[in-house]
Protein backbone atom coordinates (compact mmCIF):
# COMPACT_ATOMS: atom_id res chain seq x y z
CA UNK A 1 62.70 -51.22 160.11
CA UNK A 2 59.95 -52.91 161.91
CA UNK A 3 61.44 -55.78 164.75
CA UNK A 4 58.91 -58.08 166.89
CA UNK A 5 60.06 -59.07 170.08
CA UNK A 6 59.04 -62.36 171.30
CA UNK A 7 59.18 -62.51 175.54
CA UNK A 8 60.43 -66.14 175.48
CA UNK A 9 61.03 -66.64 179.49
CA UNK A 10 62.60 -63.88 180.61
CA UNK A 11 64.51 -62.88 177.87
CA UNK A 12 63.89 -61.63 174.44
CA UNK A 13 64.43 -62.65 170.70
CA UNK A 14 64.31 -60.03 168.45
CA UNK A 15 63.05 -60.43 165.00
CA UNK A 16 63.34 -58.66 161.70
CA UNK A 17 59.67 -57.97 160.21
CA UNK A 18 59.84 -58.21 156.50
CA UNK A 19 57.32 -59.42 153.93
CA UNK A 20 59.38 -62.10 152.03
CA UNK A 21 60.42 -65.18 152.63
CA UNK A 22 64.27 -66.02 152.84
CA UNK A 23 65.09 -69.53 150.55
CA UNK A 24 66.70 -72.17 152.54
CA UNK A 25 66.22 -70.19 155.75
CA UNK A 26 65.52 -72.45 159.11
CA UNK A 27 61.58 -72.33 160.00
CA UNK A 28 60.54 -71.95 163.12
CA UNK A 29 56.74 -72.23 164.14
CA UNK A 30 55.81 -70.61 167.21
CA UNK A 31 51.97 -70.79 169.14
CA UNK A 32 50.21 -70.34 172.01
CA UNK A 33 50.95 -66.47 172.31
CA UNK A 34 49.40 -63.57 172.54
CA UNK A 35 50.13 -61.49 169.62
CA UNK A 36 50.35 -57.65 169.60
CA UNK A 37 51.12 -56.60 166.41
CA UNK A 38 51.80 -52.63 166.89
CA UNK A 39 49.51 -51.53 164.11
CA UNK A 40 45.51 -52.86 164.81
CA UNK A 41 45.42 -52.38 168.20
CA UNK A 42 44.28 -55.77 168.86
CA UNK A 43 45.89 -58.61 170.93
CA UNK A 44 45.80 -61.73 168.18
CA UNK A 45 45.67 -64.95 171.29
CA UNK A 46 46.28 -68.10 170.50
CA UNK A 47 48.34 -67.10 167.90
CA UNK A 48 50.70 -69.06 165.63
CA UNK A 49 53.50 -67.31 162.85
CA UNK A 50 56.48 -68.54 161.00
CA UNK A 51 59.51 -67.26 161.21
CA UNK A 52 61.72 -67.73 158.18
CA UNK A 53 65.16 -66.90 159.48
CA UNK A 54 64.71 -62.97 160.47
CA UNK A 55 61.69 -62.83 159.13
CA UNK A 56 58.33 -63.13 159.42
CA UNK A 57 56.14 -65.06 157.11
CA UNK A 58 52.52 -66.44 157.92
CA UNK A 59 50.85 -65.26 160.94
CA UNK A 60 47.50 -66.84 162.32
CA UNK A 61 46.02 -68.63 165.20
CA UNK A 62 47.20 -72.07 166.03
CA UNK A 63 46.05 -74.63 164.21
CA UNK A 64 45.62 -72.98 160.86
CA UNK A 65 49.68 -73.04 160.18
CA UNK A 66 50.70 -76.48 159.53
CA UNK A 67 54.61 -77.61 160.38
CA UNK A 68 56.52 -77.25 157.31
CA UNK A 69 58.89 -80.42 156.87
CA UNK A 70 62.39 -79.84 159.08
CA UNK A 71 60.61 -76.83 160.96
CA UNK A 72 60.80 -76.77 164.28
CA UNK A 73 57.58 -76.05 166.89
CA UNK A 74 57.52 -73.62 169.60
CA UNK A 75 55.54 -73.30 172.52
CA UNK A 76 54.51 -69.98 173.41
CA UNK A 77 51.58 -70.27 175.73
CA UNK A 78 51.28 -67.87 178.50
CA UNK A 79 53.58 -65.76 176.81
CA UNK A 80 53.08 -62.64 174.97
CA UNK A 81 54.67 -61.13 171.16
CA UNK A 82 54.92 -57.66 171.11
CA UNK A 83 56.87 -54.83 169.15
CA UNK A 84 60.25 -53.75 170.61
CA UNK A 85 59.73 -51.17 172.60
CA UNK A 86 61.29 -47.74 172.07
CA UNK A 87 62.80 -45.48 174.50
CA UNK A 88 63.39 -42.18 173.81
CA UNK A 89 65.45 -40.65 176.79
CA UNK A 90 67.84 -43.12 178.79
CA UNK A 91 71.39 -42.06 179.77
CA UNK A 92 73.61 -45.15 179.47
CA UNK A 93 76.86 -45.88 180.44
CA UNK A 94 76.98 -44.31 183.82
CA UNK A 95 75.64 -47.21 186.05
CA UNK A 96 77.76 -49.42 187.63
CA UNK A 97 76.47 -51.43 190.87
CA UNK A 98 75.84 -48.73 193.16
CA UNK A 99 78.29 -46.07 191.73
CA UNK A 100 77.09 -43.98 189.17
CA UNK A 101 79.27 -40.99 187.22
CA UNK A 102 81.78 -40.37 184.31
CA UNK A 103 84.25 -42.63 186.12
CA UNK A 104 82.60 -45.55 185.23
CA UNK A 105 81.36 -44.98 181.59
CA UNK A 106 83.52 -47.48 179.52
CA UNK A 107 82.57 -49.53 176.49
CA UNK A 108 82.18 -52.38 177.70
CA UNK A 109 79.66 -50.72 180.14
CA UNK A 110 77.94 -48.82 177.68
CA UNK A 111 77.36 -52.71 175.65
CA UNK A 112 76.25 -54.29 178.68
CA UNK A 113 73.70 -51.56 179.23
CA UNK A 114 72.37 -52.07 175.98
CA UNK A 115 72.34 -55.71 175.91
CA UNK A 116 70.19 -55.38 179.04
CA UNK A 117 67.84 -53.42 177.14
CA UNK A 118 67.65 -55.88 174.89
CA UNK A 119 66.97 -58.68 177.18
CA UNK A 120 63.94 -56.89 178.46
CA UNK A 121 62.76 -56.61 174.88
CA UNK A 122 63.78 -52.66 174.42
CA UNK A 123 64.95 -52.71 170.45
CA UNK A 124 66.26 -49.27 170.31
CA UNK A 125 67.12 -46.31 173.17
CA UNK A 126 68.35 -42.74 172.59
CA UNK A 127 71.10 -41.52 174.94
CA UNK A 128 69.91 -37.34 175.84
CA UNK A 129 73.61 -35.73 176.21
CA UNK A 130 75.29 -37.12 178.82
CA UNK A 131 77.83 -39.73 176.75
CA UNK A 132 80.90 -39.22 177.87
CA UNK A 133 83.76 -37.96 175.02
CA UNK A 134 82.88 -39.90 171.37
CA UNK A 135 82.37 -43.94 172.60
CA UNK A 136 78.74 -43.56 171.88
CA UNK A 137 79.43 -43.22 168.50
CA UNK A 138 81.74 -45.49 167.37
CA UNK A 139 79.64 -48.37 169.80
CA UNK A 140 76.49 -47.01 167.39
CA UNK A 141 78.45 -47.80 164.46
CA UNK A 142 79.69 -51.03 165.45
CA UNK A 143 76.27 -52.32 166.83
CA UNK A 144 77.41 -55.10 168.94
CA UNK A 145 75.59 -58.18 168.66
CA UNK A 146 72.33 -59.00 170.95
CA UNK A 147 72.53 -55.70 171.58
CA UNK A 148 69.72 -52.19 171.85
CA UNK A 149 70.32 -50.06 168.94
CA UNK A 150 71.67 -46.92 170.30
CA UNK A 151 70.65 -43.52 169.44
CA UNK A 152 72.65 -40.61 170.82
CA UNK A 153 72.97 -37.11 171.19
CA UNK A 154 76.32 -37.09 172.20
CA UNK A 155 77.59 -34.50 174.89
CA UNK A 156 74.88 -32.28 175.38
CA UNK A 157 75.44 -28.32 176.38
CA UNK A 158 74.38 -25.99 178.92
CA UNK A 159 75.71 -23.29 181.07
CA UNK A 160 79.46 -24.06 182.86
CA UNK A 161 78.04 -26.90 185.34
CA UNK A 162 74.45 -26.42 184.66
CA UNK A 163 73.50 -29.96 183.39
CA UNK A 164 72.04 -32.21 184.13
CA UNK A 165 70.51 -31.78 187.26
CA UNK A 166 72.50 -34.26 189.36
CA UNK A 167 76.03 -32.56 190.22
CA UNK A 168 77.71 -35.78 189.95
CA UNK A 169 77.01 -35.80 186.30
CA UNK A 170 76.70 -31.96 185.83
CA UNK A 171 79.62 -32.05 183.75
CA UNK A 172 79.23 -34.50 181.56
CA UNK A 173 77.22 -31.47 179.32
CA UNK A 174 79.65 -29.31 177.38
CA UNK A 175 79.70 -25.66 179.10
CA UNK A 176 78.73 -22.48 176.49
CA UNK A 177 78.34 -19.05 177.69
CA UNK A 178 78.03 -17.28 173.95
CA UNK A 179 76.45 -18.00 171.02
CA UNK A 180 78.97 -18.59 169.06
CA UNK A 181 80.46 -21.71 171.49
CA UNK A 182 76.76 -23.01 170.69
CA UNK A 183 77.18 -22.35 167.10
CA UNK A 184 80.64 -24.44 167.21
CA UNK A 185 79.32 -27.27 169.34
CA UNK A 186 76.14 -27.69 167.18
CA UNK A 187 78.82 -28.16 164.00
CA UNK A 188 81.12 -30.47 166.26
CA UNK A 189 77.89 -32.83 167.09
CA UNK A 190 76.84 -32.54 163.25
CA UNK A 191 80.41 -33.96 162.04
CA UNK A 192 79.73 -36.76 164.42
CA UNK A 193 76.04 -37.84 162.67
CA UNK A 194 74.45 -37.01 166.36
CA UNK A 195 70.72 -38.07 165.73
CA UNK A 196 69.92 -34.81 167.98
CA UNK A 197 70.98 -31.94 169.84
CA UNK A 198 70.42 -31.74 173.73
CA UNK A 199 70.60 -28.34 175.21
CA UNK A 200 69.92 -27.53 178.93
CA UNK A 201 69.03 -23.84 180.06
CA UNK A 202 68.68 -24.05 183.45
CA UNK A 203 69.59 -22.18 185.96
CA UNK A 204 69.28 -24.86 188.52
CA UNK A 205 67.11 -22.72 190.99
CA UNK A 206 69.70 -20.39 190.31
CA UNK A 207 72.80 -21.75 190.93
CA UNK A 208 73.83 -21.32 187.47
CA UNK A 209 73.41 -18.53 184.84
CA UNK A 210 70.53 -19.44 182.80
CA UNK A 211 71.39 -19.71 179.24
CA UNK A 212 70.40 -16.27 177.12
């Protein structure tokens, strides 16, 4: 699913991409930005494109779009229209103010994390293996409104307090020591529709026994 995020101030609209038109949809016109559209490589400036509810119809420079009866006009000079960006490896959740563990990873946390993202025009992020029991999950299916989408690996494993590297969270990984416990854990995370499985074998300059 391709989404455009416009950087409107300091926040961020995000927009479904898709090539037709929705009937009776509100239209907005927006110019004046600078348009990155993810695929050419080139920056489109002075750019003008309808949006037709969530979605994107005409795109070209200003001037060459006329106003559509009952659309509305936005200004976007100065700004810039880019693809949400991706990223890949963020743990979420654990951040509150200045304290930072397990003891503060709550829902509502773990949504206001990824409505941050979204402000700052991050679409989608992918949580490595340090969610804290199944709330990652059931936040992924619910997708709250204005709102990253969320990715997740779910607990991640390692050796008995070998991950991650920072002992505050060090066990937020779930410990293995055989292959089987892997073997178990990999069909626990599979039940749950984890996008991907995170496993640590470090020995943490040999604190811990590295995994075999």
């Amino acid at each position: 699913m391709a989404m455009v995020c416009l950087l409107v101030g300091a926040g961020a609209l995000l927009v479904e991409s898709r090539n037709s038109a929705q009937p009776g949809a509100p239209l907005v016109l927006y110019e004046g930005a600078t348009l990155i559209d993810g695929e050419t490589g080139r920056a489109l400036g002075d750019s003008a494109f309808m949006v037709e509810g969530q979605r994107i119809g005409r795109v070209g420079r200003k001037g060459e779009i006329a106003l559509p009866a009952g659309a509305t006009r936005v200004d976007l000079a100065g700004k810039t229209v880019m693809p949400a960006l991706v990223s890949t490896h963020v743990h979420v959740g654990l951040l509150d103010g200045h304290d930072f563990g397990p003891q503060v990873y709550t829902r509502e946390k773990l949504v206001e994390h990824l409505r941050r993202y979204a402000y700052y025009g991050v679409g989608v992020v992918f949580s490595m293996g340090t969610d804290v029991g199944p709330l990652s999950f059931q936040v992924r299916a619910a997708q709250p409104a204005g709102a990253a989408r969320l990715l997740t690996a779910g607990r991640g494993m390692a050796a008995p307090d070998g991950a991650p590297g920072i002992r505050v969270i060090a066990n937020t990984s779930f410990p293995i020591t055989t292959a089987d416990e892997g073997r178990r854990r990999v069909r626990e995370l599979a039940r749950d529709g984890a996008d991907a499985v995170k496993i640590w074998v470090d020995d943490r300059g040999g604190r811990v026994k590295k995994l075999t």
